[in-house]
Protein backbone atom coordinates (compact mmCIF):
# COMPACT_ATOMS: atom_id res chain seq x y z
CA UNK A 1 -82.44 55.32 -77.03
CA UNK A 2 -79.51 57.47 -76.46
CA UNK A 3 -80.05 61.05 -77.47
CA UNK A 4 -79.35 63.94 -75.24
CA UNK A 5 -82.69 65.80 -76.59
CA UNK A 6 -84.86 63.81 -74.55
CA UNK A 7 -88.49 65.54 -76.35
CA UNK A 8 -86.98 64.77 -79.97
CA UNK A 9 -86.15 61.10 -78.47
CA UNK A 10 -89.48 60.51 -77.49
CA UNK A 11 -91.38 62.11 -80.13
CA UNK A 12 -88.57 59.68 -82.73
CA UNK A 13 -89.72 56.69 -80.86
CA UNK A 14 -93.28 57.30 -80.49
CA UNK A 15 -94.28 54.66 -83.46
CA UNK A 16 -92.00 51.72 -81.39
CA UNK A 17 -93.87 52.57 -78.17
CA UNK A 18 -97.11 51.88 -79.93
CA UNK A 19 -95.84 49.02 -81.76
CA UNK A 20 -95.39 47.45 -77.77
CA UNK A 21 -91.60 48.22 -77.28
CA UNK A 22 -89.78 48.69 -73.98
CA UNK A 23 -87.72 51.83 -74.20
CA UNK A 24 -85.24 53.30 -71.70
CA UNK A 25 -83.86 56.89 -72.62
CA UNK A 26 -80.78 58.59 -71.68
CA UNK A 27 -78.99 61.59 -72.81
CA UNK A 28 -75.35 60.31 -73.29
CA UNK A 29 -73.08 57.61 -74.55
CA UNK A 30 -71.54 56.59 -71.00
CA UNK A 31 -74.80 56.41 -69.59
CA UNK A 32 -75.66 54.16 -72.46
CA UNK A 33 -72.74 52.26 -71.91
CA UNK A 34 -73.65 51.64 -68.19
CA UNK A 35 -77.38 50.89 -68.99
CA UNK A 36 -76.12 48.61 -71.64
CA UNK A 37 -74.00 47.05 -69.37
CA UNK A 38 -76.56 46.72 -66.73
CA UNK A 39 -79.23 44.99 -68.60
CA UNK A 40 -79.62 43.27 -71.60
CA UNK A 41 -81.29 45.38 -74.72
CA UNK A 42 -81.90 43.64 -77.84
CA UNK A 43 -81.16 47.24 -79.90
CA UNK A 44 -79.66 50.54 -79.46
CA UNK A 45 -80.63 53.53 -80.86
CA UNK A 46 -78.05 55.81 -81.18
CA UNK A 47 -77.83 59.34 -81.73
CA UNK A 48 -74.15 60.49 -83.57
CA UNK A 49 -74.03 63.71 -82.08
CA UNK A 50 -74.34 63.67 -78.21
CA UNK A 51 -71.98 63.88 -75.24
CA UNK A 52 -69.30 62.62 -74.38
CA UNK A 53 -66.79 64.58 -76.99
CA UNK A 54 -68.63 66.28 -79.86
CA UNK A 55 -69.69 62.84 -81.64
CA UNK A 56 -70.63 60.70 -78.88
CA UNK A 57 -72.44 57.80 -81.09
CA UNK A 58 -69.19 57.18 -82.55
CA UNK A 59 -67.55 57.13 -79.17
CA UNK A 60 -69.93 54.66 -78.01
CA UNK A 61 -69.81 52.14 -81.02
CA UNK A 62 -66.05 52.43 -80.39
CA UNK A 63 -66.66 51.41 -76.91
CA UNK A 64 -68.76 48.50 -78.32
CA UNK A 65 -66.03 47.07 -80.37
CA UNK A 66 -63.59 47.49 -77.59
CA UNK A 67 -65.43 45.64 -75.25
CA UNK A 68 -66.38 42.97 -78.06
CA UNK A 69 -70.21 43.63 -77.64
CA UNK A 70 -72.18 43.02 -80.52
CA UNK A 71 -75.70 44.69 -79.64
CA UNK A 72 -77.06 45.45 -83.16
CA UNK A 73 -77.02 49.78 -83.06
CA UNK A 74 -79.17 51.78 -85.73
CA UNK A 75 -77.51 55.24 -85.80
CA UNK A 76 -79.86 58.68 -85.92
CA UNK A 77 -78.22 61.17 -87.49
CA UNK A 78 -79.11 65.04 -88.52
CA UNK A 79 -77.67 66.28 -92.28
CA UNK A 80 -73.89 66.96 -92.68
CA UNK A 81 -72.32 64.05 -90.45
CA UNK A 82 -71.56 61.83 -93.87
CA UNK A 83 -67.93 60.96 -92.42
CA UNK A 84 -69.49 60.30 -89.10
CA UNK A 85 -71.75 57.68 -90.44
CA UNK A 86 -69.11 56.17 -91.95
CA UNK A 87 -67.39 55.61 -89.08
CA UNK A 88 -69.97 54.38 -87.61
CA UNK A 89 -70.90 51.76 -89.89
CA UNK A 90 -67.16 50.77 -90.18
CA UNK A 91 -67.49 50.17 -86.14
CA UNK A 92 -69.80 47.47 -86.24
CA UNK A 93 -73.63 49.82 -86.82
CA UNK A 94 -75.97 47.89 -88.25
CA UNK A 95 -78.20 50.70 -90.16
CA UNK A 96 -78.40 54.15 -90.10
CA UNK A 97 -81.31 56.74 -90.88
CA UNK A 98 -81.69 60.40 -90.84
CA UNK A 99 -83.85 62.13 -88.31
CA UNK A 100 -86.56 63.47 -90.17
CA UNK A 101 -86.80 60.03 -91.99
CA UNK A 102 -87.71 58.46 -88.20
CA UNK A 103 -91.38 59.11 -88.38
CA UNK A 104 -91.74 56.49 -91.41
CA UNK A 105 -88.79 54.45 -91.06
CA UNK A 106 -87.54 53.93 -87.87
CA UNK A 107 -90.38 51.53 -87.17
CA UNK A 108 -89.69 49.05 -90.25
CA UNK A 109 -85.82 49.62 -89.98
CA UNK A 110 -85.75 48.20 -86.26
CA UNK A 111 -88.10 45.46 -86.91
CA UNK A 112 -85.60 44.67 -89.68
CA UNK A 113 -82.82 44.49 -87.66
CA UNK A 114 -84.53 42.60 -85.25
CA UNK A 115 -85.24 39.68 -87.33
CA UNK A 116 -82.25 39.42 -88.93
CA UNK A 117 -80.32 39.07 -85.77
CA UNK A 118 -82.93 36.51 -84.45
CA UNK A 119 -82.95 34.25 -87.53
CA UNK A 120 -78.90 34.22 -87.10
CA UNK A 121 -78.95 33.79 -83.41
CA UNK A 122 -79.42 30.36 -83.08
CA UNK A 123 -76.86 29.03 -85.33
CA UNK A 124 -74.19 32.13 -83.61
CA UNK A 125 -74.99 30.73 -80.22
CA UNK A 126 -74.19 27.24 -81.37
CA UNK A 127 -70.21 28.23 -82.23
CA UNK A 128 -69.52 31.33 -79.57
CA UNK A 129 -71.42 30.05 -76.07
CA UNK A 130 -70.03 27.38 -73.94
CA UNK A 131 -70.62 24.08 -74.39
CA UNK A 132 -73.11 22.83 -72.51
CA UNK A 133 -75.60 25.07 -73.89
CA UNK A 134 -74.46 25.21 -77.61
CA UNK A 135 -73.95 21.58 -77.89
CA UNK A 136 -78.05 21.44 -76.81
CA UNK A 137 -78.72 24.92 -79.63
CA UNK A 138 -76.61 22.76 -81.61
CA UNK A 139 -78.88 19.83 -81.78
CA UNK A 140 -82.07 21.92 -81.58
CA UNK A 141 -81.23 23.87 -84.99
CA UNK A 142 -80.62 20.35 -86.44
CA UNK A 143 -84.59 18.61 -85.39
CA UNK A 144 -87.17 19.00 -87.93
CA UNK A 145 -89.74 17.35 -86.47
CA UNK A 146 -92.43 18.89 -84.53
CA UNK A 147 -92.81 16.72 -81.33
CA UNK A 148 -88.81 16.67 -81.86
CA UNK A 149 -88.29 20.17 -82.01
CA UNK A 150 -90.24 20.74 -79.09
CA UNK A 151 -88.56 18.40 -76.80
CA UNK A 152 -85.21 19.41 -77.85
CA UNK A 153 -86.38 22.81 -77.60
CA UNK A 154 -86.77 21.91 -73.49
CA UNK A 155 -83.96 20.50 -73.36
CA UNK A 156 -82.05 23.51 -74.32
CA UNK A 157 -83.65 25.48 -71.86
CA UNK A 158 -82.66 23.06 -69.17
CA UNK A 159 -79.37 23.42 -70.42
CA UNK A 160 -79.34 26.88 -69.79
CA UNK A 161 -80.60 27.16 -66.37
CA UNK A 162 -78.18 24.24 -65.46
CA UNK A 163 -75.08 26.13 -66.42
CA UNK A 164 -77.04 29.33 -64.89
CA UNK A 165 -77.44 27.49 -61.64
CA UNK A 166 -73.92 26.13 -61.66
CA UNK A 167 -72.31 30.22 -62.41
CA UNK A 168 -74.59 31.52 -59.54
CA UNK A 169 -73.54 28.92 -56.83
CA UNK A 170 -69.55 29.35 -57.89
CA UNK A 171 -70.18 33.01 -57.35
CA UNK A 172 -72.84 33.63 -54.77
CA UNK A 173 -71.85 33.41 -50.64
CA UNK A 174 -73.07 30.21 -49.76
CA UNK A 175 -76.72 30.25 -47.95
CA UNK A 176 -79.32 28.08 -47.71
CA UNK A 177 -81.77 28.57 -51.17
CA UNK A 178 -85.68 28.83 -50.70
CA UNK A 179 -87.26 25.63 -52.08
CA UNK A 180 -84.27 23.39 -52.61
CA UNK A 181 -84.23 20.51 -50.49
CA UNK A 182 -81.87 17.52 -50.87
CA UNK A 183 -84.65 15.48 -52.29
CA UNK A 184 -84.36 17.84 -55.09
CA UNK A 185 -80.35 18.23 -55.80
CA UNK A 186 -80.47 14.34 -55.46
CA UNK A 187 -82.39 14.10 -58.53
CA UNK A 188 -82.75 17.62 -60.10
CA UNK A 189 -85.30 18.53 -62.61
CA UNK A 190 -85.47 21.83 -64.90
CA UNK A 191 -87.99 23.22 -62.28
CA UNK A 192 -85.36 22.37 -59.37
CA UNK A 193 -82.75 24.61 -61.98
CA UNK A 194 -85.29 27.12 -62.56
CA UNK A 195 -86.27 27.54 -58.66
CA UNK A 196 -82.34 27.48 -57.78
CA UNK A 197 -81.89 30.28 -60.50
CA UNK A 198 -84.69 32.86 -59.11
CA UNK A 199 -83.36 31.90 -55.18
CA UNK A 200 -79.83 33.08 -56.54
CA UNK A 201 -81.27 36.11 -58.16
CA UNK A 202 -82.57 36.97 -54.63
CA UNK A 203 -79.93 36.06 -52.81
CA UNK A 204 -77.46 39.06 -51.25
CA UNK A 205 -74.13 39.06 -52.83
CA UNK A 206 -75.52 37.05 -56.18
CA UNK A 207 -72.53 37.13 -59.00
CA UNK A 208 -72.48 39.43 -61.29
CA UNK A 209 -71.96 37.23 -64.26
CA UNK A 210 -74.71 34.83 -62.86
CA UNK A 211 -76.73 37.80 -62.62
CA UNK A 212 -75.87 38.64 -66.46
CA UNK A 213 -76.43 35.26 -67.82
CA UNK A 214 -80.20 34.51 -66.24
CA UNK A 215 -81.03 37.89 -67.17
CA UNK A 216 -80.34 37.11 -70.70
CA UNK A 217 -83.34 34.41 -70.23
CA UNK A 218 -85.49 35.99 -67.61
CA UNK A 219 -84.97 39.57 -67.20
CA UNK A 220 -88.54 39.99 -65.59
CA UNK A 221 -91.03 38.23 -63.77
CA UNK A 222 -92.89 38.30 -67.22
CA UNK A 223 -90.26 36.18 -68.97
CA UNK A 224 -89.95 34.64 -65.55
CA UNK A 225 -93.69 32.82 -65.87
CA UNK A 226 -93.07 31.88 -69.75
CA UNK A 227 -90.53 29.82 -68.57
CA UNK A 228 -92.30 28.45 -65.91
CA UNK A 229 -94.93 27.65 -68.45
CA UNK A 230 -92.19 25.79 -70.23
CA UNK A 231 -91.65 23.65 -67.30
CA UNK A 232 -95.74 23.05 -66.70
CA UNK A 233 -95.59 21.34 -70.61
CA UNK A 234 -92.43 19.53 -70.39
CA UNK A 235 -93.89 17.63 -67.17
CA UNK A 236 -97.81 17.28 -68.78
CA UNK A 237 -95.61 15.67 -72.10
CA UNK A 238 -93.29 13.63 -69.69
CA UNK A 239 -96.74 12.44 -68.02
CA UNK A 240 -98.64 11.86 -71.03
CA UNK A 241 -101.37 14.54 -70.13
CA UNK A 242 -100.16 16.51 -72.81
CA UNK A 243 -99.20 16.61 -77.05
CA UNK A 244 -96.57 18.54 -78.70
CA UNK A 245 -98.37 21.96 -80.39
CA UNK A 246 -97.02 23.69 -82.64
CA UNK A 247 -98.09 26.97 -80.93
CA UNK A 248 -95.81 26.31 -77.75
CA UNK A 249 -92.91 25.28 -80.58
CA UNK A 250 -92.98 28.46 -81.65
CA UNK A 251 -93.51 30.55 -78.40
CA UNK A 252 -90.01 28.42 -77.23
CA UNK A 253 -88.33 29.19 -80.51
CA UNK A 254 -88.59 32.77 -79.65
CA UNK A 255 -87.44 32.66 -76.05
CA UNK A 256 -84.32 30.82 -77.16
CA UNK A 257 -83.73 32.94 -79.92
CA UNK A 258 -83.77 35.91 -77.71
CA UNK A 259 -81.75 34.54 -75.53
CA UNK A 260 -79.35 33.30 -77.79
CA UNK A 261 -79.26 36.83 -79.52
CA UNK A 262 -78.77 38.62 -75.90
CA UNK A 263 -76.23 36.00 -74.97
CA UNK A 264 -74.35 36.54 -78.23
CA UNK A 265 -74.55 40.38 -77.80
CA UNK A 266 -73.26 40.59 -74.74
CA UNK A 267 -71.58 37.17 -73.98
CA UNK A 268 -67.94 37.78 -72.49
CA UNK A 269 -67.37 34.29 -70.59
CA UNK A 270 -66.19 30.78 -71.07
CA UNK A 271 -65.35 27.67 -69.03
CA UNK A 272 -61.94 26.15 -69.21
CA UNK A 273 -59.88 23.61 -68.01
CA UNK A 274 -56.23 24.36 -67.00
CA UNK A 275 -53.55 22.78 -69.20
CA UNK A 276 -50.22 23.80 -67.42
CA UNK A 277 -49.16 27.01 -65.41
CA UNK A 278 -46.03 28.39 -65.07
CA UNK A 279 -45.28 31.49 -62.68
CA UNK A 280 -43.50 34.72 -63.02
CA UNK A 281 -42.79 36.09 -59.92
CA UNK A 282 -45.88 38.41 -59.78
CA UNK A 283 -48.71 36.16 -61.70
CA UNK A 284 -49.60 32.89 -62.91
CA UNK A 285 -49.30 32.48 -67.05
CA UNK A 286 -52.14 29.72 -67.69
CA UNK A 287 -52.33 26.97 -70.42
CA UNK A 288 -56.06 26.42 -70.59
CA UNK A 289 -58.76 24.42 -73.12
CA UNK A 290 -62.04 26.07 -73.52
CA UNK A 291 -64.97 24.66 -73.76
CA UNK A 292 -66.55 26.64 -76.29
CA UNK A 293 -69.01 25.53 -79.27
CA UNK A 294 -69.56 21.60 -80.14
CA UNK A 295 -65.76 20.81 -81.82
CA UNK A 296 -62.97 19.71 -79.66
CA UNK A 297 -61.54 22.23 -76.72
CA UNK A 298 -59.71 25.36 -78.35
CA UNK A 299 -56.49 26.34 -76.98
CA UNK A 300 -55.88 29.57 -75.08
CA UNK A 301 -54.03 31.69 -72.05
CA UNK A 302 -55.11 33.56 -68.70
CA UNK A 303 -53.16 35.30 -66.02
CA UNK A 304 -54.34 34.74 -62.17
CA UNK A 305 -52.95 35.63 -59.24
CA UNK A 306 -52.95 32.42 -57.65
CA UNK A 307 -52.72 28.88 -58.46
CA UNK A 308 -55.79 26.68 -60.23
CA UNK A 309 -56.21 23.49 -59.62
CA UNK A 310 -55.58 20.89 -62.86
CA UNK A 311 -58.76 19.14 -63.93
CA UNK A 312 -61.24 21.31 -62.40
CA UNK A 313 -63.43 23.68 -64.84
CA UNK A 314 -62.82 27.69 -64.52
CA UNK A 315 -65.36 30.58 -65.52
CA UNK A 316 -63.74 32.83 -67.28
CA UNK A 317 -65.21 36.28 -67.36
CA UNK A 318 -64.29 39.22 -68.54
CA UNK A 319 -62.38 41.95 -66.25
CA UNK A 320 -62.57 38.97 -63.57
CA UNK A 321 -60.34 36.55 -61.76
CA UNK A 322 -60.89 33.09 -62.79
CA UNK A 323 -63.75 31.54 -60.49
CA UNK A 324 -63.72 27.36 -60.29
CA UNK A 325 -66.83 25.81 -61.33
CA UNK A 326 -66.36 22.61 -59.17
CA UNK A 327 -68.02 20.29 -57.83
CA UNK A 328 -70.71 21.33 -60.10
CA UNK A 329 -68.71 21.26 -63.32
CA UNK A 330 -65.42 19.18 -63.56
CA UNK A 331 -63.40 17.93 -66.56
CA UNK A 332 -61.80 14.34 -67.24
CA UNK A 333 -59.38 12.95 -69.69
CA UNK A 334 -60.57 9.56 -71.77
CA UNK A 335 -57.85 6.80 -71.56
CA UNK A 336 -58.50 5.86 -75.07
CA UNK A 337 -58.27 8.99 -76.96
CA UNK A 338 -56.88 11.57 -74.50
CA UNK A 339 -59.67 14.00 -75.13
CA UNK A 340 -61.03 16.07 -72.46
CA UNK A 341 -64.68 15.86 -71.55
CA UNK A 342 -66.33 18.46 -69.16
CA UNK A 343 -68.39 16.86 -67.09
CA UNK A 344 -71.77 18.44 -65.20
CA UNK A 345 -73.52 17.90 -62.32
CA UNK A 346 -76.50 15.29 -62.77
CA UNK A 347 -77.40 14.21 -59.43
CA UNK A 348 -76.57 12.12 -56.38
CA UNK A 349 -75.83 8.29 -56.46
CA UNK A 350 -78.22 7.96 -53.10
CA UNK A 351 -77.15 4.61 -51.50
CA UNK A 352 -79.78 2.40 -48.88
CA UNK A 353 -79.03 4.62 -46.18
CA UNK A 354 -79.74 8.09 -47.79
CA UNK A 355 -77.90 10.47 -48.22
CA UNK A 356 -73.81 10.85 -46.32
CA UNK A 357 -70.81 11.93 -46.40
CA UNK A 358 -69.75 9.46 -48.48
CA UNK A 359 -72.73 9.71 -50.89
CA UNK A 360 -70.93 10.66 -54.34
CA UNK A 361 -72.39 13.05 -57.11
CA UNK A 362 -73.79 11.70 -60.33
CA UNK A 363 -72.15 13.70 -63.57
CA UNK A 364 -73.05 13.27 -66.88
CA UNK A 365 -71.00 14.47 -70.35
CA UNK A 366 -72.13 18.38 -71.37
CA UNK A 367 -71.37 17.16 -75.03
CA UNK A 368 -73.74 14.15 -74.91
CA UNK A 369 -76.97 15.44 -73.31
CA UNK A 370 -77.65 12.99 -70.62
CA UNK A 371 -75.14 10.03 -71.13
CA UNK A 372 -74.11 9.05 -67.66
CA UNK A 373 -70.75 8.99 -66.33
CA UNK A 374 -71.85 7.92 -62.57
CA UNK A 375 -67.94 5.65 -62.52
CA UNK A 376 -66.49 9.26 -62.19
CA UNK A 377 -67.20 10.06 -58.67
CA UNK A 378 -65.58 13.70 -58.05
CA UNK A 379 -66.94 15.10 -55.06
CA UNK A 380 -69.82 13.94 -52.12
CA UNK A 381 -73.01 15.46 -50.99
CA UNK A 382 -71.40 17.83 -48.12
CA UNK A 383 -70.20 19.73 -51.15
CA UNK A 384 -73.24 20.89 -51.87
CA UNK A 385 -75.20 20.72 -48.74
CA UNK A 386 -74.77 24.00 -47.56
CA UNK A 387 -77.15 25.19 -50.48
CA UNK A 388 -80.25 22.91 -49.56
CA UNK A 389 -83.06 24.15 -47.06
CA UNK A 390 -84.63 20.96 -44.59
């Protein structure tokens, strides 16, 4: 809630604190921004007429669009702002109410907003987050059935841990990570990606846009134990101790929606594969293919200021140089119809003699779940040694 009249604020939001809400006040639009930036919210509140400038809600929606956020806002307003509104609402709000209207309908309008955004997230997430994880929504959205929908469900949460993992390895300082052995990388599970994700969220120096993306899933310790709940009933139904319900359906339909509406909100990266460079004297102009959505690569250009390597899969992040994503993703180009695949990390091909430097990683195609490509060797285990703790 951002309102520079913190008493007003809190009496306004009383009825969402009972209804079980997490709120977090502060008393001007750049402090919003910052939170906002910070830490994923699933709705702003937004008072019109607050610092900075004289009409700081519109200043902050403004800031919104600029920075191609989409966090749903529902704008507070006092009488005689009617062209204020306006603007607001043409900048992306997604409601607006009058203050003394808050006691009986700021309740009902959030929950509103809430749900609408949720029932779209899904099928958003599918076409605007990178591949690996929206070819998995993707196929989710499309089951029907219930033992289906559940194991596709788990699926897609391994998906997104994977590519979490992968971001926070690219852009942590390499160190040791509590838990993971190479028993683990050589065959990793969705509790290996899950442990690998919280060790990285601990770890000095984490990325920031790791840091961003697993908080989108597991901002807390709270939503930290749901998913490890997750993992608990994907390995009782692997093991046969266990039927689908449709209770745990729905309790993972929520956590992905939420995370798809957070990562849709505030989602400002992409992976790509270089296409050609050229250089100008001062910076490199480059051709890339992002892997975006479930259709073929789309077409685009970044400036670095140094050379990438062809082939090799870049994180693109906003206000951010280029970081590669190899060995742990990688691209490759199919002889017979020259379309580019982008390839993830599924394991080690461990030989008689255990693991060497010689022993190759196992990938497998982010846009056909767990098809194995194990004739594309890219990189050995001393690649990713440095991360495992004997």
């Amino acid at each position: 809630m951002a309102d520079d009249q913190h008493d007003v604020a809190r009496t306004l939001c009383a009825p969402l604190r009972k209804a079980g809400a997490w709120l977090r006040y502060v008393s001007d639009g750049q402090t919003a921004l910052d939170e906002l930036t910070a830490q994923p919210f699933d709705l702003a509140l937004v008072d019109m007429k607050m610092p900075p400038e004289d009409w700081g809600g519109v200043w902050l929606l403004s800031q919104f669009e600029t920075g191609g956020q989409r966090v749903p806002a529902l704008v507070l307003s006092g009488e005689g702002a009617g062209p204020q509104l306006k603007q607001a609402l043409r900048l992306g709000a997604a409601d607006w109410i009058y203050k003394e209207d808050a006691g009986e309908e700021l309740l009902d309008r959030c929950v509103t907003i809430l749900e609408e955004r949720l029932a779209q997230a899904l099928s958003a997430a599918s076409n605007r987050l990178p591949t690996p994880i929206a070819f998995r929504i993707a196929r989710y959205i499309r089951t029907t059935d219930l033992d289906k929908q559940l194991a596709e469900g788990l699926h897609t949460l391994e998906s997104i841990l994977r590519l979490a993992a992968t971001v926070g390895l690219a852009t942590t300082p390499p160190a040791p990570l509590r838990g993971i052995t190479p028993e683990r990388l050589a065959a990793p599970s969705m509790g290996t990606w899950f442990d690998m994700c919280t060790a990285l969220a601990d770890a000095p120096g984490a990325g920031a846009g790791f840091k961003r993306l697993f908080s989108w899933l597991a901002p807390d310790s709270v939503a930290r134990r749901s998913v490890r709940e997750f993992i608990t009933i994907r390995n009782d139904l692997a093991h046969g101790r266990a039927t689908a319900r449709r209770a745990d359906r729905d309790r993972l339909d929520a956590l992905l929606r939420r995370f798809a509406h957070r990562a849709t909100s505030y989602g400002s990266f992409d992976l790509a594969v270089p296409a050609s460079m050229t250089f100008d004297g001062s910076k490199y102009a480059v051709e890339v293919l992002v892997f975006r959505g479930t259709g073929k690569p789309i077409p685009d250009k970044v400036f670095t200021q140094g050379p990438v390597v062809g082939g090799t899969v870049l994180l693109l992040d906003t206000d951010a140089e280029p970081v590669t994503l190899a060995p742990l993703l990688t691209s490759i180009i199919a002889e017979a119809s020259g379309t580019i695949h982008c390839l993830q990390f599924d394991g080690l091909q461990r030989g008689r003699g255990g693991l060497g430097p010689v022993t190759p990683l196992r990938y497998s195609r982010a846009s056909e779940g767990d098809e194995a490509m194990a004739e594309y060797p890219i990189a050995t285990w001393p690649a990713l040694a440095q991360w495992t703790a004997l």
